[in-house]
N, C-alpha and C. Protein backbone atom coordinates (compact mmCIF):
# COMPACT_ATOMS: atom_id res chain seq x y z
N UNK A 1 16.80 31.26 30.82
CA UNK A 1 16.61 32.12 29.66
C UNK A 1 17.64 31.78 28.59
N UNK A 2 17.21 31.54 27.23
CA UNK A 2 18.19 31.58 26.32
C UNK A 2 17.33 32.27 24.78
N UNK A 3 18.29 32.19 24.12
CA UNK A 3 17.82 33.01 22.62
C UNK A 3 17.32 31.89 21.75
N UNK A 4 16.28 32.33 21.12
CA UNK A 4 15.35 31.00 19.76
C UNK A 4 15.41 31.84 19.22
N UNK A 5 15.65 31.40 17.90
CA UNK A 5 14.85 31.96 16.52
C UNK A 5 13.28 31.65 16.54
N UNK A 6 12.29 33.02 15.97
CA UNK A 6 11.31 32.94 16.45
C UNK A 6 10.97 34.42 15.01
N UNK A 7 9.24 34.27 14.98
CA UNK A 7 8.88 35.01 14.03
C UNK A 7 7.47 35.62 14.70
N UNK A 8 7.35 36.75 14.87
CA UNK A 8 6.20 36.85 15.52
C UNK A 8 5.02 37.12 14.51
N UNK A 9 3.73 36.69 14.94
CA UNK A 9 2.94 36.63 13.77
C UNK A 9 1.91 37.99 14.25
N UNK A 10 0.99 38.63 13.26
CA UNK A 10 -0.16 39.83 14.05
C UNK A 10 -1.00 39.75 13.12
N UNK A 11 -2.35 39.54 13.45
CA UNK A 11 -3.70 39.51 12.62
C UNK A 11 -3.69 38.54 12.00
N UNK A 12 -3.71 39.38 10.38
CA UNK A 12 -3.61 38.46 9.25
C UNK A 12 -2.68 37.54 8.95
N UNK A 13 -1.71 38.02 9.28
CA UNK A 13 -0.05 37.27 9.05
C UNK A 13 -0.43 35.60 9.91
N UNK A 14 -1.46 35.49 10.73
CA UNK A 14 -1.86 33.82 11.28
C UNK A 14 -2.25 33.17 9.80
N UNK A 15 -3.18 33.71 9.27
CA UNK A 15 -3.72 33.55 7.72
C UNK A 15 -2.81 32.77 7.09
N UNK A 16 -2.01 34.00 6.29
CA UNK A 16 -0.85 33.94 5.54
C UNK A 16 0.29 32.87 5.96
N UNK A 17 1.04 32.75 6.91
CA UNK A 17 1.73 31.69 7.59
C UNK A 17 1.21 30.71 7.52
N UNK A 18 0.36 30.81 8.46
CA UNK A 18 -0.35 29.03 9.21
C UNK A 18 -1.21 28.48 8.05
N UNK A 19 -2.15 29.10 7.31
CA UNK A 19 -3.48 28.15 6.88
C UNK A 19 -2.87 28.17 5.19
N UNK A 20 -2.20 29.26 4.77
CA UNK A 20 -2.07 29.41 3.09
C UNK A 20 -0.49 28.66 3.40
N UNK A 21 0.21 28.77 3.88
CA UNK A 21 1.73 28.65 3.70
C UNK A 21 2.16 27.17 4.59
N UNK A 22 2.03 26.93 5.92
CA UNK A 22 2.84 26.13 6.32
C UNK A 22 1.73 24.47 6.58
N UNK A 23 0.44 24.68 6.77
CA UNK A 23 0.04 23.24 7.23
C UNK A 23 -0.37 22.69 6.08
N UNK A 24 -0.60 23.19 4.79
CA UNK A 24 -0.79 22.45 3.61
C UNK A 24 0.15 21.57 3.25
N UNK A 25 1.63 21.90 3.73
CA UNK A 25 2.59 21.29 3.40
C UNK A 25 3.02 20.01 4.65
N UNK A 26 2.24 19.37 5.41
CA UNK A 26 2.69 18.83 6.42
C UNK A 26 2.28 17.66 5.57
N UNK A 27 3.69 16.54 6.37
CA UNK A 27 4.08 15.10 5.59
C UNK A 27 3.77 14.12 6.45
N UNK A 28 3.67 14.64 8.05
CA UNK A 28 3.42 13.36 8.88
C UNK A 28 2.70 14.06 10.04
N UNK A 29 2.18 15.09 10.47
CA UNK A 29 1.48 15.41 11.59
C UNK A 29 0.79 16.91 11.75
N UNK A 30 -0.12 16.88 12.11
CA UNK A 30 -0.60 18.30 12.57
C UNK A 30 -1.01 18.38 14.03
N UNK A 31 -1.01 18.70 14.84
CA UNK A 31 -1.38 18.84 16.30
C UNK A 31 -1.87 20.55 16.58
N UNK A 32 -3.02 20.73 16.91
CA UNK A 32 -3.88 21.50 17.14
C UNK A 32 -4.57 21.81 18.57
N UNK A 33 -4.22 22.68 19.58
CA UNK A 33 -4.50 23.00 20.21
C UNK A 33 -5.72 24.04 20.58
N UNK A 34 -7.24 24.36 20.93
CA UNK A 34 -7.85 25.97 20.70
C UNK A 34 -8.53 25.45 21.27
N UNK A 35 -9.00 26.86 22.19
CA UNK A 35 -10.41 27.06 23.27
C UNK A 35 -11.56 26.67 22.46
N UNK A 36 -11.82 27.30 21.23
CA UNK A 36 -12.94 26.99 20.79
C UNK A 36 -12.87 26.54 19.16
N UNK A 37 -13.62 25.91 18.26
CA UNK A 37 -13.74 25.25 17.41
C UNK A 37 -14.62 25.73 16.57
N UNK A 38 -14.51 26.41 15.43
CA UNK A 38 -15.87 26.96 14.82
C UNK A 38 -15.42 26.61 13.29
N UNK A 39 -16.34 27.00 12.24
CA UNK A 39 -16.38 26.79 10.50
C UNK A 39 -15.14 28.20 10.61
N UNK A 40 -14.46 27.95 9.64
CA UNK A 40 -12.97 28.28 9.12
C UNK A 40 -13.17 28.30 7.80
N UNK A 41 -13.57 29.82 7.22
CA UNK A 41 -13.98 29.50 5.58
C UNK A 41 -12.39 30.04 5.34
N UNK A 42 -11.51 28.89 3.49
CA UNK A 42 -10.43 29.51 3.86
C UNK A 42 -10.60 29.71 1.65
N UNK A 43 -9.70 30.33 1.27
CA UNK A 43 -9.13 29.58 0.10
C UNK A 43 -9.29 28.52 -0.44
N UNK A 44 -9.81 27.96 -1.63
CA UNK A 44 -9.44 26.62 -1.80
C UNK A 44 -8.08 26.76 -2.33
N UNK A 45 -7.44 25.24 -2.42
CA UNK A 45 -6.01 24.96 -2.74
C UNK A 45 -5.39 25.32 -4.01
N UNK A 46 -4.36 26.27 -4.70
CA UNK A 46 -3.71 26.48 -5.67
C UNK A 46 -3.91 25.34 -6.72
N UNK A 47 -4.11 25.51 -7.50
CA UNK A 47 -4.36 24.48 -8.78
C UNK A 47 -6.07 24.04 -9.29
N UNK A 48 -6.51 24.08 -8.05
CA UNK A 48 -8.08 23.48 -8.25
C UNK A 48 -8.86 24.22 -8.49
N UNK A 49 -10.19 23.73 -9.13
CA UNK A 49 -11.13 24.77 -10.42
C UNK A 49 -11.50 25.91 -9.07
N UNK A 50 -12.04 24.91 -8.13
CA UNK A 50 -12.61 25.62 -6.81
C UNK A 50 -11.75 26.86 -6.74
N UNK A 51 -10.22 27.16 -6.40
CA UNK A 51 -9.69 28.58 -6.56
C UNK A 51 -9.73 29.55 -7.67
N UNK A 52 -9.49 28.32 -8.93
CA UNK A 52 -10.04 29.11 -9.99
C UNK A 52 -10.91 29.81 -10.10
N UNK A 53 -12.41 29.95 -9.62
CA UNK A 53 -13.37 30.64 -9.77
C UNK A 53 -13.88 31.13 -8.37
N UNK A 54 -12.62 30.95 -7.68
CA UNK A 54 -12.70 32.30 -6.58
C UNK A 54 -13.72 31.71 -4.81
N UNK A 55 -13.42 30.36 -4.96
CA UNK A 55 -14.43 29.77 -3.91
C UNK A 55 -13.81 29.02 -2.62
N UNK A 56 -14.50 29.90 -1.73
CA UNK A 56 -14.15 29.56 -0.30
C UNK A 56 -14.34 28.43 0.45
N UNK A 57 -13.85 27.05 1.05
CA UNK A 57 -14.28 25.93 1.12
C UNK A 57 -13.76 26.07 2.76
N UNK A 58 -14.08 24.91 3.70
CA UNK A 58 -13.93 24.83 4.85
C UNK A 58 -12.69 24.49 4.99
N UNK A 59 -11.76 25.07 6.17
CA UNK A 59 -10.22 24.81 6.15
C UNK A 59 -10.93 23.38 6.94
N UNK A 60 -11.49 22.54 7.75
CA UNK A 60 -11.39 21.21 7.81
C UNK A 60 -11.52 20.62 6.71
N UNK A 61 -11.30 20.58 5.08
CA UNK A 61 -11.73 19.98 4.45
C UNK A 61 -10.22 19.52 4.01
N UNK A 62 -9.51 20.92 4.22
CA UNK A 62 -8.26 21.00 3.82
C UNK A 62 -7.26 19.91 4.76
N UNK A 63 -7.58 20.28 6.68
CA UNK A 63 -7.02 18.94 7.16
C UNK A 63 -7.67 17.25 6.98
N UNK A 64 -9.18 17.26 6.05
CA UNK A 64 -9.40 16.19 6.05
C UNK A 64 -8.32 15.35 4.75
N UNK A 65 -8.20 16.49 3.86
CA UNK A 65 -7.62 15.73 2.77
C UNK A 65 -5.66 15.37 3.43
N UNK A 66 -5.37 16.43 4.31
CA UNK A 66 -4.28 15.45 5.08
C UNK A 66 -4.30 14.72 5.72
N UNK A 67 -5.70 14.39 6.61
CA UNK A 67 -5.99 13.17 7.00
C UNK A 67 -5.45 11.84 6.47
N UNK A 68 -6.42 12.05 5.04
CA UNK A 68 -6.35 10.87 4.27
C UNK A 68 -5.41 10.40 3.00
N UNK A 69 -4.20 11.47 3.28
CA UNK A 69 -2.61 11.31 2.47
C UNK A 69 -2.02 11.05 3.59
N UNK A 70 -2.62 10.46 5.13
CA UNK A 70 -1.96 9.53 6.08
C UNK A 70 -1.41 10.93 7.46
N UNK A 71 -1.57 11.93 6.93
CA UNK A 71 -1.32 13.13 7.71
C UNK A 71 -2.01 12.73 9.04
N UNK A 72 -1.39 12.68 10.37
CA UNK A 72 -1.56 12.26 11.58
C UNK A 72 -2.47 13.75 12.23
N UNK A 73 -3.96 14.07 11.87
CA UNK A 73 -4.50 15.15 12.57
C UNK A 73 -5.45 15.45 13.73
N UNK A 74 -4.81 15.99 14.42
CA UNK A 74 -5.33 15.68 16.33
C UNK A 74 -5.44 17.31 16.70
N UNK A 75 -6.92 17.27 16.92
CA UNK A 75 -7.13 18.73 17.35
C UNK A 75 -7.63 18.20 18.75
N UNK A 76 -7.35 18.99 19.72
CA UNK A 76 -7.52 19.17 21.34
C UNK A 76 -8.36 20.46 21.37
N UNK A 77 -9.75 20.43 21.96
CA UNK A 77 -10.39 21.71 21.93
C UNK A 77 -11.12 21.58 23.38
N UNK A 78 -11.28 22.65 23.56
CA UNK A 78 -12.22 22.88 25.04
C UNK A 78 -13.83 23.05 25.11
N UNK A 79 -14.09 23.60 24.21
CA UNK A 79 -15.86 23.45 24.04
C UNK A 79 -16.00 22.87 22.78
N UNK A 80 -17.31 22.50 22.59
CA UNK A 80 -17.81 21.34 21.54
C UNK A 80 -17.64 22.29 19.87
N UNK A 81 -17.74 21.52 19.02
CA UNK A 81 -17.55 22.22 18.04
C UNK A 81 -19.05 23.07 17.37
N UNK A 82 -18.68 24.59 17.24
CA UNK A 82 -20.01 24.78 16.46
C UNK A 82 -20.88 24.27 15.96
N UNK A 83 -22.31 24.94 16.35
CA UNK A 83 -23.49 24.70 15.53
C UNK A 83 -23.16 24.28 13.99
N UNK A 84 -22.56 25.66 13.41
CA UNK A 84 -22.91 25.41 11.58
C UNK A 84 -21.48 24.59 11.72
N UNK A 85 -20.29 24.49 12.61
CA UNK A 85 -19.26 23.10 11.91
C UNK A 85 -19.81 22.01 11.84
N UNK A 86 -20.52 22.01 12.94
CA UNK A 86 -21.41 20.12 13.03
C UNK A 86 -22.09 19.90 12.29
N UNK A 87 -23.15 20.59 11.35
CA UNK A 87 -23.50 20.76 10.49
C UNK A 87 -22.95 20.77 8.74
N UNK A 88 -21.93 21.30 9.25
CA UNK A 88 -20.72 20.79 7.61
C UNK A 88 -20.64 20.01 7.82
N UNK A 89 -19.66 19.34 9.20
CA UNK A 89 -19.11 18.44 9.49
C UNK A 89 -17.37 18.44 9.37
N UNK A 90 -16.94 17.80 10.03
CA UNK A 90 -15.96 17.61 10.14
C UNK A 90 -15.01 16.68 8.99
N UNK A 91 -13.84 17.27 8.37
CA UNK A 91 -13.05 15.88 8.16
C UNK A 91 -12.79 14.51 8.37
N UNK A 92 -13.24 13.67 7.33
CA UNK A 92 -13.07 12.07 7.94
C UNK A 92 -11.18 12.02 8.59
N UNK A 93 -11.49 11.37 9.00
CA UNK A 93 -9.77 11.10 9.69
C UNK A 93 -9.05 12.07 10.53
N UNK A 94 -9.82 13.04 10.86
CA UNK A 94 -9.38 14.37 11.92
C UNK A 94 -10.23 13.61 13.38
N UNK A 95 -8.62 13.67 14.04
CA UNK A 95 -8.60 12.94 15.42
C UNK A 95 -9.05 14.30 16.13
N UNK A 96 -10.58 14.23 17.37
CA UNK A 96 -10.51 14.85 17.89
C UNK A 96 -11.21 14.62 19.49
N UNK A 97 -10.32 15.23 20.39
CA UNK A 97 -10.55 15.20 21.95
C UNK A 97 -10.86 16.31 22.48
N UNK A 98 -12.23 16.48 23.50
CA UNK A 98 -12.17 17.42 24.17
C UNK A 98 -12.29 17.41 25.75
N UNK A 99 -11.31 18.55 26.43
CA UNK A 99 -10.97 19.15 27.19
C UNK A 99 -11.37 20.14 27.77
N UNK A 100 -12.43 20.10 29.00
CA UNK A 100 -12.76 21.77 28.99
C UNK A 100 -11.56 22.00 29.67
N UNK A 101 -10.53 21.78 30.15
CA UNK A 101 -9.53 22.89 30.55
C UNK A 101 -8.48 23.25 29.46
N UNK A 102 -8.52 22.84 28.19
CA UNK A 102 -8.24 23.05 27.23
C UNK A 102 -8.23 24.76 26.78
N UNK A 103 -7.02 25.59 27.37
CA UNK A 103 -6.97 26.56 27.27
C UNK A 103 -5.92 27.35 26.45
N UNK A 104 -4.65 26.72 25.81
CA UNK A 104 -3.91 26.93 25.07
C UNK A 104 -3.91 26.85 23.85
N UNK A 105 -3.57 27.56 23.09
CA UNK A 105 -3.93 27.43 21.64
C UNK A 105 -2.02 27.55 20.75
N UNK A 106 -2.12 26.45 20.21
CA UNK A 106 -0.47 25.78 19.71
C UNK A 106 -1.35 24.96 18.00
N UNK A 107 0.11 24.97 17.40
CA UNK A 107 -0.23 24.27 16.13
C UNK A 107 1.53 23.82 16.19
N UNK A 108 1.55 22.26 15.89
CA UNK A 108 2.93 21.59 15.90
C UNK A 108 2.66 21.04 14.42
N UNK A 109 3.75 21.50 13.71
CA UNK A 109 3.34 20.94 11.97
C UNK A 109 5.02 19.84 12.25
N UNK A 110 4.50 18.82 11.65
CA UNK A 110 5.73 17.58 11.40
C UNK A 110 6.54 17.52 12.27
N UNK A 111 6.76 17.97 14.27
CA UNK A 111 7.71 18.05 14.91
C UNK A 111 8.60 19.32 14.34
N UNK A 112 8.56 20.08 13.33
CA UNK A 112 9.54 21.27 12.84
C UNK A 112 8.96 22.22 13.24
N UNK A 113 7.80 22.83 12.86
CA UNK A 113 7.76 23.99 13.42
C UNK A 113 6.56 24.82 14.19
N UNK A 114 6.39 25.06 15.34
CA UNK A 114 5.79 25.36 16.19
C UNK A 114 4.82 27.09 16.13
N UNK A 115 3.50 26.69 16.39
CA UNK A 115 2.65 28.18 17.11
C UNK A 115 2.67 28.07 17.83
N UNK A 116 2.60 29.06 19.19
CA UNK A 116 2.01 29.89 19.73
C UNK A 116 1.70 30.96 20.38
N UNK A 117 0.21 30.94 20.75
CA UNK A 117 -0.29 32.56 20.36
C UNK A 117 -1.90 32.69 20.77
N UNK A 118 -2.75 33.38 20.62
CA UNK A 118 -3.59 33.89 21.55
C UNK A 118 -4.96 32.92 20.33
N UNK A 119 -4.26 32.83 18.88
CA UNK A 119 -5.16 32.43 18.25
C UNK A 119 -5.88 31.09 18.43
N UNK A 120 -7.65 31.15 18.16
CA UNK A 120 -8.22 29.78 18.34
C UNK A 120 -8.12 29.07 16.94
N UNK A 121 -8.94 27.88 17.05
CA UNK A 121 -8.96 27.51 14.89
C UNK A 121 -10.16 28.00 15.09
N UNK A 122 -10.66 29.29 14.69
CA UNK A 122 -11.91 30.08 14.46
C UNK A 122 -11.27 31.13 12.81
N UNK A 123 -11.99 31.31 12.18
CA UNK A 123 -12.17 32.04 11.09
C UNK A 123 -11.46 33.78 11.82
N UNK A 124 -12.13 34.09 12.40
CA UNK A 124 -11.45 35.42 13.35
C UNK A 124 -10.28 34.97 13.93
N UNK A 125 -10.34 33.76 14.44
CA UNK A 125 -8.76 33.76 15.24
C UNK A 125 -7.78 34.07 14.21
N UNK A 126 -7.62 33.12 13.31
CA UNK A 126 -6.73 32.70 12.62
C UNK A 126 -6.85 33.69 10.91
N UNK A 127 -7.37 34.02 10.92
CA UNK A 127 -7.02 35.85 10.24
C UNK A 127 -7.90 35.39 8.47
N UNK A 128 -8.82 34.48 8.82
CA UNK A 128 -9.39 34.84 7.84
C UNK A 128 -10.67 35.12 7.15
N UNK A 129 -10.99 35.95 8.07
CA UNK A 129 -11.97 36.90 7.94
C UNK A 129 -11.62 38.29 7.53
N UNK A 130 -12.22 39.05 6.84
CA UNK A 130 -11.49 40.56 6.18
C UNK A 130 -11.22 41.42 6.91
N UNK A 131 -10.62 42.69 6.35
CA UNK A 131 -10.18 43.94 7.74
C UNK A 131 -11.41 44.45 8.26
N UNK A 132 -11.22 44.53 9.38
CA UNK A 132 -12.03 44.83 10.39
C UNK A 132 -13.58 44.06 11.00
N UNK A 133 -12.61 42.30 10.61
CA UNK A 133 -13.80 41.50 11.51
C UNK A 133 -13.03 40.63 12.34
N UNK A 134 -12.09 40.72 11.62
CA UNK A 134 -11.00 39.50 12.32
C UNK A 134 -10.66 39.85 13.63
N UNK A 135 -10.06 39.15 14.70
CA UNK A 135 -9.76 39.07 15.55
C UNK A 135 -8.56 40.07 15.91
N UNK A 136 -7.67 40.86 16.80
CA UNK A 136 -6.42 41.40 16.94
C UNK A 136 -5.75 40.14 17.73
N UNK A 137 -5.13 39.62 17.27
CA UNK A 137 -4.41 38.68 17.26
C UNK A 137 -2.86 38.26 17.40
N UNK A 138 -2.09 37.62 18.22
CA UNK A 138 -0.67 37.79 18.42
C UNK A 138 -0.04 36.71 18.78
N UNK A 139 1.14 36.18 17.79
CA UNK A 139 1.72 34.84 18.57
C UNK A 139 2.95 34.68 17.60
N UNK A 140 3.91 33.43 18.03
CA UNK A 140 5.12 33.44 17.37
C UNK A 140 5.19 32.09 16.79
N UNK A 141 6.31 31.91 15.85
CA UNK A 141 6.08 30.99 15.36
C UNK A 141 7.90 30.15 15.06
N UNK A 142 8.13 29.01 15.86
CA UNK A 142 9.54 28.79 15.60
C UNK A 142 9.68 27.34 15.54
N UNK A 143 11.32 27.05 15.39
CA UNK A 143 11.78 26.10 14.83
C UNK A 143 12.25 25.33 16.11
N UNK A 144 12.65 26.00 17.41
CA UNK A 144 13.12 25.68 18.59
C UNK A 144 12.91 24.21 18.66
N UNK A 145 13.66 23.56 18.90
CA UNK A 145 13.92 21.98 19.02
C UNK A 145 13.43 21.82 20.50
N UNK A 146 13.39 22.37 21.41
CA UNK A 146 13.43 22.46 23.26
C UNK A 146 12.00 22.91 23.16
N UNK A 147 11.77 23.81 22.47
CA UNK A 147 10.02 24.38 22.94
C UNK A 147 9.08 23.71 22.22
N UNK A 148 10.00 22.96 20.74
CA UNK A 148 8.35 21.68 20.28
C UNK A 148 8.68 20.65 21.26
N UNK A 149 9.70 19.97 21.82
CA UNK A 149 9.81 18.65 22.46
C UNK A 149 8.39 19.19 23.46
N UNK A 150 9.22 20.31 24.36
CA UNK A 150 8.08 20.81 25.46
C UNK A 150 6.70 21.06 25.53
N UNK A 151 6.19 21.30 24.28
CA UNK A 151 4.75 22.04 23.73
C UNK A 151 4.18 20.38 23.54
N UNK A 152 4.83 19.46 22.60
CA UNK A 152 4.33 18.52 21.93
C UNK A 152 4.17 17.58 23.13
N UNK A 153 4.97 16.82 24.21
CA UNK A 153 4.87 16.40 25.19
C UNK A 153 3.55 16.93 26.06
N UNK A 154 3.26 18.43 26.69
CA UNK A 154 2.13 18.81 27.38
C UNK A 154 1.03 18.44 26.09
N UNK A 155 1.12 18.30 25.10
CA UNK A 155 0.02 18.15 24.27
C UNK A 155 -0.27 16.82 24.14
N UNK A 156 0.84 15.86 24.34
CA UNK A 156 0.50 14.24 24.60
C UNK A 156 0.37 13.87 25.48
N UNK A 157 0.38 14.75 26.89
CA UNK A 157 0.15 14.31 28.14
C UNK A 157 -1.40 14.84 28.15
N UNK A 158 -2.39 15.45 27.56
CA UNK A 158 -3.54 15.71 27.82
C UNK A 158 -4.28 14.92 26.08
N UNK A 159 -3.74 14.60 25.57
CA UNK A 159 -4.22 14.12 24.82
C UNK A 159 -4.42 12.55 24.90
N UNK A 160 -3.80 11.94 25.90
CA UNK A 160 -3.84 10.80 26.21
C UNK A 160 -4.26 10.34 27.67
N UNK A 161 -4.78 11.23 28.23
CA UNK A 161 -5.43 11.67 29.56
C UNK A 161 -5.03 11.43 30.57
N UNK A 162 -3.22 11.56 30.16
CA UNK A 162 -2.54 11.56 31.81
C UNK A 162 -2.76 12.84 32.78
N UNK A 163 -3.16 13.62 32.06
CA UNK A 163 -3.72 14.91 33.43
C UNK A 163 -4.81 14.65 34.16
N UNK A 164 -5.97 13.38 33.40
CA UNK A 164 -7.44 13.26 33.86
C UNK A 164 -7.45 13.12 35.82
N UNK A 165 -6.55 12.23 35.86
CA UNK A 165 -6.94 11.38 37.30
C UNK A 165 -7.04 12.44 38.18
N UNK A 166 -5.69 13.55 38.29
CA UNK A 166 -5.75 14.57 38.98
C UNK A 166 -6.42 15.67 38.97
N UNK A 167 -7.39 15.73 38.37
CA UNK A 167 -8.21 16.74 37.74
C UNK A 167 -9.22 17.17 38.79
N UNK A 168 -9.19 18.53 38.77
CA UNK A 168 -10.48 19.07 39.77
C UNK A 168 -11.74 19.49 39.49
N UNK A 169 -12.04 19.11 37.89
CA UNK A 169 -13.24 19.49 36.91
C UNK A 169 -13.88 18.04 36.80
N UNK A 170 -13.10 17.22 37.01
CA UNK A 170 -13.41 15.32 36.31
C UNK A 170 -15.43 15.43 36.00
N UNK A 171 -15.72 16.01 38.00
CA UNK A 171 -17.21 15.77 37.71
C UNK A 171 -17.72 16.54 36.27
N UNK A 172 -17.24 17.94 36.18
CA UNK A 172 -17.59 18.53 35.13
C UNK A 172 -18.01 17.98 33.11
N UNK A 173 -16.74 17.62 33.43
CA UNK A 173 -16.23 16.75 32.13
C UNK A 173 -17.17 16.17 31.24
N UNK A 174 -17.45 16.41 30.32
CA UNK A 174 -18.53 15.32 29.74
C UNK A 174 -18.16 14.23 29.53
N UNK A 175 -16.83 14.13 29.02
CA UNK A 175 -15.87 12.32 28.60
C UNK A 175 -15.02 12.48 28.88
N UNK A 176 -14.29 12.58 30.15
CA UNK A 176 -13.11 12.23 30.65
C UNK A 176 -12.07 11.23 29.90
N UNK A 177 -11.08 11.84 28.92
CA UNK A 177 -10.36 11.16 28.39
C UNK A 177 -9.64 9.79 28.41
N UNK A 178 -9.39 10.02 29.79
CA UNK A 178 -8.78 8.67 30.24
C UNK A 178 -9.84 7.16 30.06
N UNK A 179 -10.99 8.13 30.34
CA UNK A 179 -12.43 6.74 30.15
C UNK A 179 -12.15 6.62 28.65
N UNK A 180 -11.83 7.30 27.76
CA UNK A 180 -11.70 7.01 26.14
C UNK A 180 -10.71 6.51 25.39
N UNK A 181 -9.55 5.87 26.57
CA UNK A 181 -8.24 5.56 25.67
C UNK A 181 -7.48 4.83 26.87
N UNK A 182 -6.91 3.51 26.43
CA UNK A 182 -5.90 3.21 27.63
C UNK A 182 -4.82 3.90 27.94
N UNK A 183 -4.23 3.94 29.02
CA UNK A 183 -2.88 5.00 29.04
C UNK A 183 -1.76 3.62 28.51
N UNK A 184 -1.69 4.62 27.40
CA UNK A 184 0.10 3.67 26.77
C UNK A 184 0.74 4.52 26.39
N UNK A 185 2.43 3.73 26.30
CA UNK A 185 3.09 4.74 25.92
C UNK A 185 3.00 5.40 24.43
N UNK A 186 3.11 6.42 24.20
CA UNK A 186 2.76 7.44 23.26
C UNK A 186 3.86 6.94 21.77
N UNK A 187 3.34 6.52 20.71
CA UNK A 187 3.70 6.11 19.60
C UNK A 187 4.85 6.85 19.11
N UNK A 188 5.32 7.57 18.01
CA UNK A 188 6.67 8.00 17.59
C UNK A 188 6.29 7.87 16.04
N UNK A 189 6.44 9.45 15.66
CA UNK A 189 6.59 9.17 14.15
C UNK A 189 8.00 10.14 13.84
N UNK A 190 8.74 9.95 12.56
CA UNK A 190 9.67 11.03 12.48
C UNK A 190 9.40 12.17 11.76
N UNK A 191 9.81 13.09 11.91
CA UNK A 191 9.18 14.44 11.38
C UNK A 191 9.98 14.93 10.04
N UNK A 192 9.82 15.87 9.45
CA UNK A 192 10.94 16.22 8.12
C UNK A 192 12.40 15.98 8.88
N UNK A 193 12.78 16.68 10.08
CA UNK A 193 14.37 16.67 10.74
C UNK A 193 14.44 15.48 11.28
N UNK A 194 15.68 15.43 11.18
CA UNK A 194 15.79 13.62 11.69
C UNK A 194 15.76 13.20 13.26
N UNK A 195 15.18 14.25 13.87
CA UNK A 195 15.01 13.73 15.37
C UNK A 195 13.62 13.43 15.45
N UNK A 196 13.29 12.64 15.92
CA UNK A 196 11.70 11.71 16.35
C UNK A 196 11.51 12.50 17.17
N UNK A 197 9.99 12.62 16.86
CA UNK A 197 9.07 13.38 17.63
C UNK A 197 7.96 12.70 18.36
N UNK A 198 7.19 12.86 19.22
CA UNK A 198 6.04 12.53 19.59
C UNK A 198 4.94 12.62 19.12
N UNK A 199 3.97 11.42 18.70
CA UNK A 199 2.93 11.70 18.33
C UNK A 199 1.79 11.11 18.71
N UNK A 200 0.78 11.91 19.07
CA UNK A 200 -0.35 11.37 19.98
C UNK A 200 -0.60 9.97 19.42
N UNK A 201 -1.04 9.01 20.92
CA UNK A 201 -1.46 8.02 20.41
C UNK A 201 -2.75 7.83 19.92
N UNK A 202 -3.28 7.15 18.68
CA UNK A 202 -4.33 6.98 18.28
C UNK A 202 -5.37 6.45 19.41
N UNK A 203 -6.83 6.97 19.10
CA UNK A 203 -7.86 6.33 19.60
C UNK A 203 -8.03 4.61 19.43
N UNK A 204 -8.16 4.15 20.94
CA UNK A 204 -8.68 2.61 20.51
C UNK A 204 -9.94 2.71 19.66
């Protein structure tokens, strides 16, 4: 046991934090953890006509455009992505693997600062849907140097399908990760703080 600085988040405050305040601003990584995967209507971005006249666009549109300013984005999900997301579609350049034992739900922005919390990337999880549709919702949010090494590591050990071999679902699985990627060692980017972080290795 020891003491972190830590911020606990409730409902809306996932909203406000996570989707308006902290991942717009990421310079080299997003890592995304959630049970389930659905359309995420959010804000469009401060400055553009789209907010100007009050219009709600898909928060993947928002990680596609960090995608493609080189933003490293890797969502890990456990069931397939919604009907109407597959249908928008997804962000070009949003890395994504699935896991049905994929049961934790974490957001690692640049190696600095860490979720988690009960929330999925669903419109209800993540608080932005209005009062009284959204989800009741609860999780923390910190800077802890020991709990991203720890979080980001279990997230590159299933993201690169070193959990697959031992697995007691494998038959289950629709694409067993490990069949989708050689096991190598896991790449390295540096984050805003000057300690190197882990970052999933790209798909062959």
């Amino acid at each position: 046991m020891r003491s972190i600085r830590a911020r606990l988040l409730l409902d809306a405050e996932h909203y406000e934090q996570l989707i308006a305040c902290e991942i717009g601003t990421a310079k080299v990584s997003v890592w995304i953890a959630t049970a389930n995967l659905k359309t995420t209507m959010v804000e469009a971005p401060i400055g553009t006509r789209a907010r100007a006249r009050g219009r709600y666009i898909s928060f993947f549109e928002n990680l596609g455009d960090l995608a493609r300013r080189g933003v490293d984005v890797c969502i890990l999900h456990a069931s397939p992505p919604s009907g109407p997301l597959r249908k928008m579609g997804i962000g070009d350049g949003i890395k994504l693997r699935q896991c049905p034992r994929v049961h934790l739900k974490m957001i690692a922005i640049d190696g600095r600062l860490l979720y988690l919390g009960s929330a999925n990337l669903t419109g209800a999880g993540l608080g932005a849907k209005g009062d009284g549709r959204r989800n009741f919702e609860m999780g923390i949010v910190t800077d802890d140097e020991t709990m991203l090494d720890t979080s980001q590591a279990r997230f590159d050990r299933i993201w690169r399908g070193a959990e697959c071999k031992a697995c007691k679902m494998r038959r289950e699985c629709p694409a067993p990760i490990d069949q989708l990627v050689k096991l190598r060692a896991p790449a390295t980017s540096r984050g805003s703080s000057t300690r190197t972080r882990r970052s999933p290795s790209a798909p062959r």
